[in-house]
PDB file of N, CA and C in Angstrom:
ATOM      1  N   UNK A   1      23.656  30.348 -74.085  1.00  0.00           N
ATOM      2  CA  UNK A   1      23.862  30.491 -72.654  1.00  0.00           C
ATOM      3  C   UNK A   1      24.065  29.109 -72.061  1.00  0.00           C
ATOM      4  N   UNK A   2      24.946  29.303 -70.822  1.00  0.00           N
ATOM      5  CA  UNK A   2      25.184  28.210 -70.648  1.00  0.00           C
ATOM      6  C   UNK A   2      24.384  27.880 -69.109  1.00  0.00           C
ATOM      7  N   UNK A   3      23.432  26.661 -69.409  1.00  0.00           N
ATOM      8  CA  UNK A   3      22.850  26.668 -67.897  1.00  0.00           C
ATOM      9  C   UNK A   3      22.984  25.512 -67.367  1.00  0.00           C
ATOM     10  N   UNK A   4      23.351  25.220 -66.032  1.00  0.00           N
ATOM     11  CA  UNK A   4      23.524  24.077 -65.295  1.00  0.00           C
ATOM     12  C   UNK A   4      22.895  23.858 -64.007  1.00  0.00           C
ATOM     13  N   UNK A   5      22.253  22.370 -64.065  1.00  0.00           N
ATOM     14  CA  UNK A   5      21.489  21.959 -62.646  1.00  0.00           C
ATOM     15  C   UNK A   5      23.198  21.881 -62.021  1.00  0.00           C
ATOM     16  N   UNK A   6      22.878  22.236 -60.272  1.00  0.00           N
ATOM     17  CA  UNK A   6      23.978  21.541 -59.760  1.00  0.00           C
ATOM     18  C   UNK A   6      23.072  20.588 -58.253  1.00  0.00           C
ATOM     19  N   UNK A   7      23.254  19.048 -58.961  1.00  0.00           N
ATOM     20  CA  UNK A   7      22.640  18.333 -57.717  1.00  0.00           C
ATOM     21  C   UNK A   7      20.963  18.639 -58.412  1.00  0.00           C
ATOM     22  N   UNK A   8      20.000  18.647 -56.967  1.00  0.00           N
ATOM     23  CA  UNK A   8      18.763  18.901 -57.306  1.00  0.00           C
ATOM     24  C   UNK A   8      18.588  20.749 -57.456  1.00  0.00           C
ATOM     25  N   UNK A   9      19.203  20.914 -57.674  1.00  0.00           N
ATOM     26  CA  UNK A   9      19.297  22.494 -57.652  1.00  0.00           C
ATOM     27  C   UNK A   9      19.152  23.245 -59.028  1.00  0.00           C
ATOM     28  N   UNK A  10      17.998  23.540 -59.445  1.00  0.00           N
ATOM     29  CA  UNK A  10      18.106  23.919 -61.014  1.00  0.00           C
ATOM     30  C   UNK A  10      18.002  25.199 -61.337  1.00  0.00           C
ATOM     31  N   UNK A  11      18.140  26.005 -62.064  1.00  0.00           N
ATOM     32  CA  UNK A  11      17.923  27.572 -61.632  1.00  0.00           C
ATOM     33  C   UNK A  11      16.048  27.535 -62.688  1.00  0.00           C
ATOM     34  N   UNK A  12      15.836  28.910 -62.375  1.00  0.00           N
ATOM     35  CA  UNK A  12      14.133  29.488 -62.654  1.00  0.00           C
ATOM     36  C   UNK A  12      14.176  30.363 -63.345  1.00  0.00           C
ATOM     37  N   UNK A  13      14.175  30.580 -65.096  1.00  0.00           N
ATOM     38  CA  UNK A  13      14.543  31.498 -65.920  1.00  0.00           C
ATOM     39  C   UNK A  13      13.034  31.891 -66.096  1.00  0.00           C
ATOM     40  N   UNK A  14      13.117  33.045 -65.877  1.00  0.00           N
ATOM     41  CA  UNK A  14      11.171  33.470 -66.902  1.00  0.00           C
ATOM     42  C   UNK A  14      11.108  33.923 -68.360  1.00  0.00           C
ATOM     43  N   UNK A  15      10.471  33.077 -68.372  1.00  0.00           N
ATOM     44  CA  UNK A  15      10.312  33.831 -70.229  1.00  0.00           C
ATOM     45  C   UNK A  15      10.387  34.955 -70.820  1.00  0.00           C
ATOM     46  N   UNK A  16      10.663  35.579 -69.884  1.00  0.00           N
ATOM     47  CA  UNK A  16      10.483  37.468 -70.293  1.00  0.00           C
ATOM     48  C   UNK A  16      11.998  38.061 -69.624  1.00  0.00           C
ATOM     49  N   UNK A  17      12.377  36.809 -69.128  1.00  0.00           N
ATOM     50  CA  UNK A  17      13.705  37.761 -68.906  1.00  0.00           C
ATOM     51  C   UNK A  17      14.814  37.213 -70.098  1.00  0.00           C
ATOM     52  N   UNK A  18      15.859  38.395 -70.248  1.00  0.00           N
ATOM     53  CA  UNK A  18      16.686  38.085 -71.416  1.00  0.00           C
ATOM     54  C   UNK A  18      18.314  37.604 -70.654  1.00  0.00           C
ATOM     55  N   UNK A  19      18.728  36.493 -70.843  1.00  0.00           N
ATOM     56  CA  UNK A  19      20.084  36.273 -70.570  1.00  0.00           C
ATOM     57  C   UNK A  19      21.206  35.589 -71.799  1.00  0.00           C
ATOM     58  N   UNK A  20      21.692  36.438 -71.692  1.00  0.00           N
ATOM     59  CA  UNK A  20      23.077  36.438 -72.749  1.00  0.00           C
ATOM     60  C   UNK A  20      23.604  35.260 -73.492  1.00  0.00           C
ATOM     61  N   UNK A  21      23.520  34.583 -74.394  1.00  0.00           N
ATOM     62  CA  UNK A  21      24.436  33.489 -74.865  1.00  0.00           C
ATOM     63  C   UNK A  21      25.779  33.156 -73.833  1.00  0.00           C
ATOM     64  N   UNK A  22      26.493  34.538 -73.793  1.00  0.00           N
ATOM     65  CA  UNK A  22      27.460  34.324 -73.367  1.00  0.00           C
ATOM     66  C   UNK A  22      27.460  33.950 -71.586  1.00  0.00           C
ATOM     67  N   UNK A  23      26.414  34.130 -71.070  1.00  0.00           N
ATOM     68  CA  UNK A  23      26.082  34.003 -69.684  1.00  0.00           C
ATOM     69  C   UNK A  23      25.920  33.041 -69.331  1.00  0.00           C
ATOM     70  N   UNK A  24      26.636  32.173 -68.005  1.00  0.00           N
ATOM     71  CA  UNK A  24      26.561  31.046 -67.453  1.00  0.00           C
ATOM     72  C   UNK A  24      25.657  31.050 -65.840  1.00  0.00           C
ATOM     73  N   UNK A  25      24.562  29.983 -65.772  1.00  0.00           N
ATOM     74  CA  UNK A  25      23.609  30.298 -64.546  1.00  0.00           C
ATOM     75  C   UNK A  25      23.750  29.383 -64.231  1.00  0.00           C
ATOM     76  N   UNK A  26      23.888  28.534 -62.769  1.00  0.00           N
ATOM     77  CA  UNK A  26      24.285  27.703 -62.088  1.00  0.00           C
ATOM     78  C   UNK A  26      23.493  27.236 -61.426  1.00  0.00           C
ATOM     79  N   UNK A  27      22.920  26.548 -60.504  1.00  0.00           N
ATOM     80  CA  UNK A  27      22.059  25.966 -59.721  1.00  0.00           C
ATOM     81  C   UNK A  27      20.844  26.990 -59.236  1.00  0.00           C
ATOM     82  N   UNK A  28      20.221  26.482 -58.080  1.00  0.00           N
ATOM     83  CA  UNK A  28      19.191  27.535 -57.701  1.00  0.00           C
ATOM     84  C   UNK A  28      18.862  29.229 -57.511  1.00  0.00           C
ATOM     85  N   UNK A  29      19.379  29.051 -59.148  1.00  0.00           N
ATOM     86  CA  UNK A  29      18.977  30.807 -59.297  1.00  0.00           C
ATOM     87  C   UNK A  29      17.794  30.848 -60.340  1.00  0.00           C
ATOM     88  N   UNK A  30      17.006  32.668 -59.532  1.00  0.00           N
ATOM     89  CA  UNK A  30      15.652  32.480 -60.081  1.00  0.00           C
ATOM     90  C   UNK A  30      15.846  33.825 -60.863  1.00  0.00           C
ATOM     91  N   UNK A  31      15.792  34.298 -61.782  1.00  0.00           N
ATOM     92  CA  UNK A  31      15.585  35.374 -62.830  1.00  0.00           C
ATOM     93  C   UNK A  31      14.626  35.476 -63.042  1.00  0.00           C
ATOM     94  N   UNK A  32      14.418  36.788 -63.106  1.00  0.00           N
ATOM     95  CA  UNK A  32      12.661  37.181 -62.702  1.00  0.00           C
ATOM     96  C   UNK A  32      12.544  37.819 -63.962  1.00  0.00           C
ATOM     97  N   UNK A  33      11.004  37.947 -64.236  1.00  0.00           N
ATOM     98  CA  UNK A  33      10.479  39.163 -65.125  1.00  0.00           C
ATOM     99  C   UNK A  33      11.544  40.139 -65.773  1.00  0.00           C
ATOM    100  N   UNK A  34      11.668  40.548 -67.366  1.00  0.00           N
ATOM    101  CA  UNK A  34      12.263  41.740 -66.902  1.00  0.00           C
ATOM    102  C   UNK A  34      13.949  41.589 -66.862  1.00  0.00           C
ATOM    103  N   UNK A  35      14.094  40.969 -66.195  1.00  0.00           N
ATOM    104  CA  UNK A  35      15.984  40.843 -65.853  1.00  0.00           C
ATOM    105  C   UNK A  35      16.475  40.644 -67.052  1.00  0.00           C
ATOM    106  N   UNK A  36      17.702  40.917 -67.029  1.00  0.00           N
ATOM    107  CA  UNK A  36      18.369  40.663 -68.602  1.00  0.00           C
ATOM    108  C   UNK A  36      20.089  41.071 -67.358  1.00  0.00           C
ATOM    109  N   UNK A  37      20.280  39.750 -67.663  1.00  0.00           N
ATOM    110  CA  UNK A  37      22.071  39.288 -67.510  1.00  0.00           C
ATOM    111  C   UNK A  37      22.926  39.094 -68.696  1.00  0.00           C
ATOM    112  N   UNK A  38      24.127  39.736 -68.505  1.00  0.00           N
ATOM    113  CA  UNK A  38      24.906  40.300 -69.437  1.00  0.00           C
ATOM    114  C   UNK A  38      25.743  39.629 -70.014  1.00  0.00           C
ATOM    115  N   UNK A  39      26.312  39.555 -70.948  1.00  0.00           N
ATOM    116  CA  UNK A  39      27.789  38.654 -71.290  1.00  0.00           C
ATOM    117  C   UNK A  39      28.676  38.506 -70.415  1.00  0.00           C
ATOM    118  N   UNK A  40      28.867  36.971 -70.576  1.00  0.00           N
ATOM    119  CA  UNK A  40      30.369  36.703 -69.116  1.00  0.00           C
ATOM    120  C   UNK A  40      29.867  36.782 -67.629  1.00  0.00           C
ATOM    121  N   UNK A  41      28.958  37.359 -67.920  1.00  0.00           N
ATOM    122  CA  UNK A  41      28.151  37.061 -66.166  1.00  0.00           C
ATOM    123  C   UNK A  41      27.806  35.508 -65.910  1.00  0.00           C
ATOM    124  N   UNK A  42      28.343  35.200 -64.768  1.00  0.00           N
ATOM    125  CA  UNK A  42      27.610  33.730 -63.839  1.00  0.00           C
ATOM    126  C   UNK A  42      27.277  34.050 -62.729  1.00  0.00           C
ATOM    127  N   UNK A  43      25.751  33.275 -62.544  1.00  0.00           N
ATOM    128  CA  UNK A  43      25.225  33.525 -61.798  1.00  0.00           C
ATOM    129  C   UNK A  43      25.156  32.358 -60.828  1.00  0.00           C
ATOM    130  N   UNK A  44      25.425  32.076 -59.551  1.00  0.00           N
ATOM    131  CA  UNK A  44      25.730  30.663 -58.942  1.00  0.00           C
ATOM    132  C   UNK A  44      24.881  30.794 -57.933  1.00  0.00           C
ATOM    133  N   UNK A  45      23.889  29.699 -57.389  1.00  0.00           N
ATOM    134  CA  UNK A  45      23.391  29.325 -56.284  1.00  0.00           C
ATOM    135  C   UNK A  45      23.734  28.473 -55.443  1.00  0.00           C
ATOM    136  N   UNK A  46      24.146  28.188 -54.508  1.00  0.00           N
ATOM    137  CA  UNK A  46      24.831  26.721 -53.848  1.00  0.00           C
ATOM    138  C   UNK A  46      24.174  26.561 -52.696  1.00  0.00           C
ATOM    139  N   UNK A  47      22.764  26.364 -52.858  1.00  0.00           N
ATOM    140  CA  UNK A  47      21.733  26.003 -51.899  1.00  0.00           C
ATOM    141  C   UNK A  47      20.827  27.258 -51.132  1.00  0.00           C
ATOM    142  N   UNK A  48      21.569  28.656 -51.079  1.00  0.00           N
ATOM    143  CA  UNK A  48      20.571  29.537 -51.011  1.00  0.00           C
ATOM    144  C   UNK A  48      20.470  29.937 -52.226  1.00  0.00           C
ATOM    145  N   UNK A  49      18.838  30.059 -52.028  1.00  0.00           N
ATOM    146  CA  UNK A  49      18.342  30.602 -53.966  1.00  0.00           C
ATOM    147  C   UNK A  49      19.001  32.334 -53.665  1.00  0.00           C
ATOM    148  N   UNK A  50      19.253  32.701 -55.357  1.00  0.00           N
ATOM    149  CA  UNK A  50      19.543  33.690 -55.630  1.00  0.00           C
ATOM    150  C   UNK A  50      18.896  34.353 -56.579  1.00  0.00           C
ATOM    151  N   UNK A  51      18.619  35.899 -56.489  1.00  0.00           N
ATOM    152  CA  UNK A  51      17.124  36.189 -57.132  1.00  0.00           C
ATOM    153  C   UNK A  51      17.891  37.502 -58.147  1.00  0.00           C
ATOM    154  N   UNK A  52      17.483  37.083 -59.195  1.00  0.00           N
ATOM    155  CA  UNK A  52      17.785  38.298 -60.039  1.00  0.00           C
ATOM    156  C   UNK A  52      16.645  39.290 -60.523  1.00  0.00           C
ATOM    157  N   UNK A  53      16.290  40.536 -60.889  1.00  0.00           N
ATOM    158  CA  UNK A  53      15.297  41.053 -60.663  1.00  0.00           C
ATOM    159  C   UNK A  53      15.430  42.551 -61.337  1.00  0.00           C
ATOM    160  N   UNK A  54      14.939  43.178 -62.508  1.00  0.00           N
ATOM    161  CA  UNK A  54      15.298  44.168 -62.997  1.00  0.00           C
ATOM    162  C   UNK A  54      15.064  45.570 -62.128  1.00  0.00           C
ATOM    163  N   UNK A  55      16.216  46.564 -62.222  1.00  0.00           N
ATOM    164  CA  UNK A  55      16.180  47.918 -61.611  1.00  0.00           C
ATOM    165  C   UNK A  55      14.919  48.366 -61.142  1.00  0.00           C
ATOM    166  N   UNK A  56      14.239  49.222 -60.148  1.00  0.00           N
ATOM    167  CA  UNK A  56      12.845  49.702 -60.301  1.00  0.00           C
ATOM    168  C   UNK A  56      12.762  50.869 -61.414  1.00  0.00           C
ATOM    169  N   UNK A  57      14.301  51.465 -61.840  1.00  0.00           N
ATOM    170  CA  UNK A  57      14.034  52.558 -62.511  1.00  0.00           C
ATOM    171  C   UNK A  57      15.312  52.485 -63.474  1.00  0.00           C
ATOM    172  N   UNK A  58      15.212  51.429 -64.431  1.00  0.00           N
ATOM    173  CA  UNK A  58      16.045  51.046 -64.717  1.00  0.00           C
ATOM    174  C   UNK A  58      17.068  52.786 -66.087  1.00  0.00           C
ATOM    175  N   UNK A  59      16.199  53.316 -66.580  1.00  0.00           N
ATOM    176  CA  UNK A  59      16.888  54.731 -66.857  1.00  0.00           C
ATOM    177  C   UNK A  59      18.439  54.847 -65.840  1.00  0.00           C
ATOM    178  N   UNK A  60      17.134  55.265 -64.589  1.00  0.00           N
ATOM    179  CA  UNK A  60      18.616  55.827 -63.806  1.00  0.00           C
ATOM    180  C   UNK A  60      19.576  55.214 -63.044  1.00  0.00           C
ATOM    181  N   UNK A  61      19.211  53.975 -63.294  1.00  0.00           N
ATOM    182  CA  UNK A  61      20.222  52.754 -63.186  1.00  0.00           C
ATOM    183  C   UNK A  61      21.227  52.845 -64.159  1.00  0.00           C
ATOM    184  N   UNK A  62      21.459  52.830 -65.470  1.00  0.00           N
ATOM    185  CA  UNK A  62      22.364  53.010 -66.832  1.00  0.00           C
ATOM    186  C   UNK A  62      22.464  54.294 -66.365  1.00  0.00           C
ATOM    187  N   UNK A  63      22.037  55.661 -66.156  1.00  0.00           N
ATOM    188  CA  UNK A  63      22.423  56.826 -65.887  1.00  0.00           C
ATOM    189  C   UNK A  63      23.726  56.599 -65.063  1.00  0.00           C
ATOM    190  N   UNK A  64      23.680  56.325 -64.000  1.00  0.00           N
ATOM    191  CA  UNK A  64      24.442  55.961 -62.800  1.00  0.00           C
ATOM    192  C   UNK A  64      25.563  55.138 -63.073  1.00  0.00           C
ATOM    193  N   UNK A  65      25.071  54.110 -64.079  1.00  0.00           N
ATOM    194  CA  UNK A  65      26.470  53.284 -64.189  1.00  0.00           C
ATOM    195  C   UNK A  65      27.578  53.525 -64.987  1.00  0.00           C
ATOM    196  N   UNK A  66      26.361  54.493 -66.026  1.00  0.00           N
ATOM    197  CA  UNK A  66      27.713  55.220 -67.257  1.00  0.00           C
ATOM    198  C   UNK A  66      28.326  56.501 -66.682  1.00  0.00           C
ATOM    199  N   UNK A  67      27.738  56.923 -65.601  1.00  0.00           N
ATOM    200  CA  UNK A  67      28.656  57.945 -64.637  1.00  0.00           C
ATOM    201  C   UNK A  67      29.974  57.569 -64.017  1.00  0.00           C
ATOM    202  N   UNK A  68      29.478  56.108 -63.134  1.00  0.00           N
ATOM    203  CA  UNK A  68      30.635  55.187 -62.573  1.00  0.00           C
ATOM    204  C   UNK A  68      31.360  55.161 -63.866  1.00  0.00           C
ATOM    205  N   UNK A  69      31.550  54.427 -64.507  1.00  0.00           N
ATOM    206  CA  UNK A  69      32.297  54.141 -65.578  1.00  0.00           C
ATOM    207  C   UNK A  69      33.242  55.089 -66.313  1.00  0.00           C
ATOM    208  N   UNK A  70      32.041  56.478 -66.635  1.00  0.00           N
ATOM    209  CA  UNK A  70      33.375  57.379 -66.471  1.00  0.00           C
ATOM    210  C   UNK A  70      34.111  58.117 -65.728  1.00  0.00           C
ATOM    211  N   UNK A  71      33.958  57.936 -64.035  1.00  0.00           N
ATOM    212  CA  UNK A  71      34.608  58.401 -63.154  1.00  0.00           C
ATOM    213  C   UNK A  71      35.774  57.425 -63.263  1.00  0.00           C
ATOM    214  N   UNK A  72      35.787  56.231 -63.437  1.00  0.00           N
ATOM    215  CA  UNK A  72      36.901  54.948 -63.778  1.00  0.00           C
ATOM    216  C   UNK A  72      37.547  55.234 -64.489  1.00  0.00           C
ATOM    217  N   UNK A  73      36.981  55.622 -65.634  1.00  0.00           N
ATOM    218  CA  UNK A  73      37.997  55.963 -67.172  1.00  0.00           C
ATOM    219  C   UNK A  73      39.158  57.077 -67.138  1.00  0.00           C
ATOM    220  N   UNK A  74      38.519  58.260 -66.279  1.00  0.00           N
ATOM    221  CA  UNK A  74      39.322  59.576 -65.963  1.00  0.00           C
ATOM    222  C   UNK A  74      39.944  59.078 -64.846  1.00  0.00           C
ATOM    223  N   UNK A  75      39.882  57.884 -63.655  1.00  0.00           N
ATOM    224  CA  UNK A  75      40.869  57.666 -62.873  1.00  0.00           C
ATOM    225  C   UNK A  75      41.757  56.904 -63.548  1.00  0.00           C
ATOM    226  N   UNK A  76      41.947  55.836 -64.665  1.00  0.00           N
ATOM    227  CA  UNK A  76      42.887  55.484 -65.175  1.00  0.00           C
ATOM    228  C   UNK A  76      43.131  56.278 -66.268  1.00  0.00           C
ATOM    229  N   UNK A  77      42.867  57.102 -66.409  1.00  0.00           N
ATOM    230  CA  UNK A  77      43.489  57.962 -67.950  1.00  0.00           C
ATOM    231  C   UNK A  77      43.279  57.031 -69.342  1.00  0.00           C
ATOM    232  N   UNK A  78      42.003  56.689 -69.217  1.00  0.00           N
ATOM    233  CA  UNK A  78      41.855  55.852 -70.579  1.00  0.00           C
ATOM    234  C   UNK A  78      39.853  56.456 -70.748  1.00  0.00           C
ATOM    235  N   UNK A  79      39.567  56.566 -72.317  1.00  0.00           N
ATOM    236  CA  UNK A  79      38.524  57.087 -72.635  1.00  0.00           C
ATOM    237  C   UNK A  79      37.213  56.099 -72.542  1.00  0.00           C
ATOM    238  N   UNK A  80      36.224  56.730 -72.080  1.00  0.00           N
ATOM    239  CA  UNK A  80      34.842  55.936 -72.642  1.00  0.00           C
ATOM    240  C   UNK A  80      34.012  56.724 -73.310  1.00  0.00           C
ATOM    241  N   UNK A  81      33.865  56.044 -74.410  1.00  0.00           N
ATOM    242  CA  UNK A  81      33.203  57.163 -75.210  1.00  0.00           C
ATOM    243  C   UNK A  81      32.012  55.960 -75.564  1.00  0.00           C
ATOM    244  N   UNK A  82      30.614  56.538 -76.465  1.00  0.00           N
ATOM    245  CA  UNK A  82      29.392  55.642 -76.797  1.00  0.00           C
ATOM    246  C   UNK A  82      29.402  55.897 -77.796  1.00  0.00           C
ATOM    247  N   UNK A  83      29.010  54.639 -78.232  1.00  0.00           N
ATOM    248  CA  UNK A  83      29.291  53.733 -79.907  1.00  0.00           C
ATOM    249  C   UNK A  83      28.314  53.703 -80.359  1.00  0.00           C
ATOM    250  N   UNK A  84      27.189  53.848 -79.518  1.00  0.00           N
ATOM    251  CA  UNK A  84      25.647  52.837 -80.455  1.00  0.00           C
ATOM    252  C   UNK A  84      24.362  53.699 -79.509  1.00  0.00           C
TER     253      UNK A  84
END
């Protein structure tokens, strides 16, 4: 993962949260407990802190998003199907 102070601005990772190799975090951002940021995600602060913070119900959070996702798939006529 790629993390960068910008200025005095450093971001606040907690030990318990998981962020991606592939994930870039930028100045005053705080990742809380719990959080887990994804591949290709950046997360940027530029003087207001920015707080990352896992779902309260995180189930029906992934419920919800693999719904979105396939309401997307059937609007472009292309499949999502689950692998794993």
């Amino acid at each position: 993962m790629a993390i960068y102070a910008l200025g005095e601005l450093t971001p606040d990772i907690h030990p318990d949260a998981y962020v991606h190799p592939d994930a870039t975090v930028i100045g005053a951002v705080t990742i809380g407990a719990r959080a887990s940021i994804w591949p290709a995600a950046v997360h940027i602060a530029l003087g207001v802190p920015a707080r990352s913070r896992p779902a309260p119900d995180l189930a029906k959070w992934v419920d919800e998003a693999v719904g979105l996702y396939q309401d997307m798939a059937a609007r472009y006529n292309t499949g999502l199907r689950r692998i794993g």
